[in-house]
C-alpha atoms as a PDB file:
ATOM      1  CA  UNK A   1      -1.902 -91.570  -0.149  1.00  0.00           C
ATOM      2  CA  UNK A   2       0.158 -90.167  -2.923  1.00  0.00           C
ATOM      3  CA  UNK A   3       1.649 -93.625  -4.711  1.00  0.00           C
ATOM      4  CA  UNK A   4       2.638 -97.207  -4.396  1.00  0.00           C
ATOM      5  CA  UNK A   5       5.957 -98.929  -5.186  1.00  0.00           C
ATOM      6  CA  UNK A   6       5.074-102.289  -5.484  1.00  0.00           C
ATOM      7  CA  UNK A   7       7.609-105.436  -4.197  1.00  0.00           C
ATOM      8  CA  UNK A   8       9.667-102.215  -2.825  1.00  0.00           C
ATOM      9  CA  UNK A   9      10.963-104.600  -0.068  1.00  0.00           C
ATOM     10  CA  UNK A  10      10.979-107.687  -1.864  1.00  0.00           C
ATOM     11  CA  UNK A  11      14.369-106.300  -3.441  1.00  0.00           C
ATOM     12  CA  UNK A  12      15.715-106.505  -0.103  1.00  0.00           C
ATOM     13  CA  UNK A  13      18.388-109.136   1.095  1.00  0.00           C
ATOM     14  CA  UNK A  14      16.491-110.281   4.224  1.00  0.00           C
ATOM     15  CA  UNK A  15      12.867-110.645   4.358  1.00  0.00           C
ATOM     16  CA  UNK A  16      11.216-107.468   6.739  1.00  0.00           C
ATOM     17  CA  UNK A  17       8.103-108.525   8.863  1.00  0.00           C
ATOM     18  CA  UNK A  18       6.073-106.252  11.037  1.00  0.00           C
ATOM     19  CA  UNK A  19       3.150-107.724  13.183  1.00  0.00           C
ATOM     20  CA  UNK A  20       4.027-111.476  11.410  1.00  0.00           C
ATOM     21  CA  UNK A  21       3.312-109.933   7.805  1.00  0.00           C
ATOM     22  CA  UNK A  22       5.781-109.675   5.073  1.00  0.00           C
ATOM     23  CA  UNK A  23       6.725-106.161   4.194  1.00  0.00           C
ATOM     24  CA  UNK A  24       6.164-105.955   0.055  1.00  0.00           C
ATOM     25  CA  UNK A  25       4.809-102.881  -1.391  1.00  0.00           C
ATOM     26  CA  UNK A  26       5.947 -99.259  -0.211  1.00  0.00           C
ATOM     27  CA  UNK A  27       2.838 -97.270   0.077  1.00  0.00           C
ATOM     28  CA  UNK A  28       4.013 -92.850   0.063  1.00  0.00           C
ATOM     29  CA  UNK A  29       2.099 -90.479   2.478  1.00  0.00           C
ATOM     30  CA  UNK A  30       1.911 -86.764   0.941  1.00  0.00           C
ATOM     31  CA  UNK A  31       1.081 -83.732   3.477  1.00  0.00           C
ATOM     32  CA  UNK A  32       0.612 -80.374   1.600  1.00  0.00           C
ATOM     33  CA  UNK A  33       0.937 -77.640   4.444  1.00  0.00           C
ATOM     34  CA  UNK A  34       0.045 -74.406   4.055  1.00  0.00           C
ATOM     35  CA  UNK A  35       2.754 -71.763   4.706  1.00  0.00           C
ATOM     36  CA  UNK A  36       1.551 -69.020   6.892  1.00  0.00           C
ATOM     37  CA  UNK A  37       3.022 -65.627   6.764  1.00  0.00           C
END
Protein backbone atom coordinates (compact mmCIF):
# COMPACT_ATOMS: atom_id res chain seq x y z
CA UNK A 1 0.00 0.00 0.00
CA UNK A 2 1.65 3.16 -1.09
CA UNK A 3 -1.06 6.04 0.23
CA UNK A 4 -4.57 6.95 1.10
CA UNK A 5 -6.80 9.75 -0.25
CA UNK A 6 -9.26 10.08 2.20
CA UNK A 7 -13.29 10.99 1.27
CA UNK A 8 -11.77 10.48 -2.46
CA UNK A 9 -15.35 9.38 -3.43
CA UNK A 10 -17.26 11.37 -1.17
CA UNK A 11 -16.54 14.31 -3.77
CA UNK A 12 -18.51 12.39 -6.10
CA UNK A 13 -22.11 13.37 -7.35
CA UNK A 14 -23.74 9.97 -6.66
CA UNK A 15 -22.93 7.90 -3.78
CA UNK A 16 -20.64 4.50 -5.09
CA UNK A 17 -21.40 1.21 -3.09
CA UNK A 18 -19.68 -2.08 -3.58
CA UNK A 19 -20.85 -5.20 -1.53
CA UNK A 20 -23.62 -2.62 0.39
CA UNK A 21 -20.61 -0.37 1.70
CA UNK A 22 -20.08 3.18 0.84
CA UNK A 23 -17.03 3.82 -1.24
CA UNK A 24 -14.99 6.83 0.84
CA UNK A 25 -11.34 6.71 0.97
CA UNK A 26 -9.10 5.77 -2.18
CA UNK A 27 -6.50 3.45 -0.91
CA UNK A 28 -3.11 3.36 -3.97
CA UNK A 29 -1.44 -0.08 -4.69
CA UNK A 30 2.42 0.42 -5.73
CA UNK A 31 4.25 -2.62 -7.65
CA UNK A 32 8.03 -1.94 -8.16
CA UNK A 33 9.10 -4.53 -10.95
CA UNK A 34 12.31 -5.27 -11.69
CA UNK A 35 13.42 -4.74 -15.33
CA UNK A 36 15.27 -7.66 -16.68
CA UNK A 37 17.74 -7.31 -19.42
Amino acid sequence: MSSIDKEFFLKYPEPIYEGGIQAMDMIIFEKRTVRRE
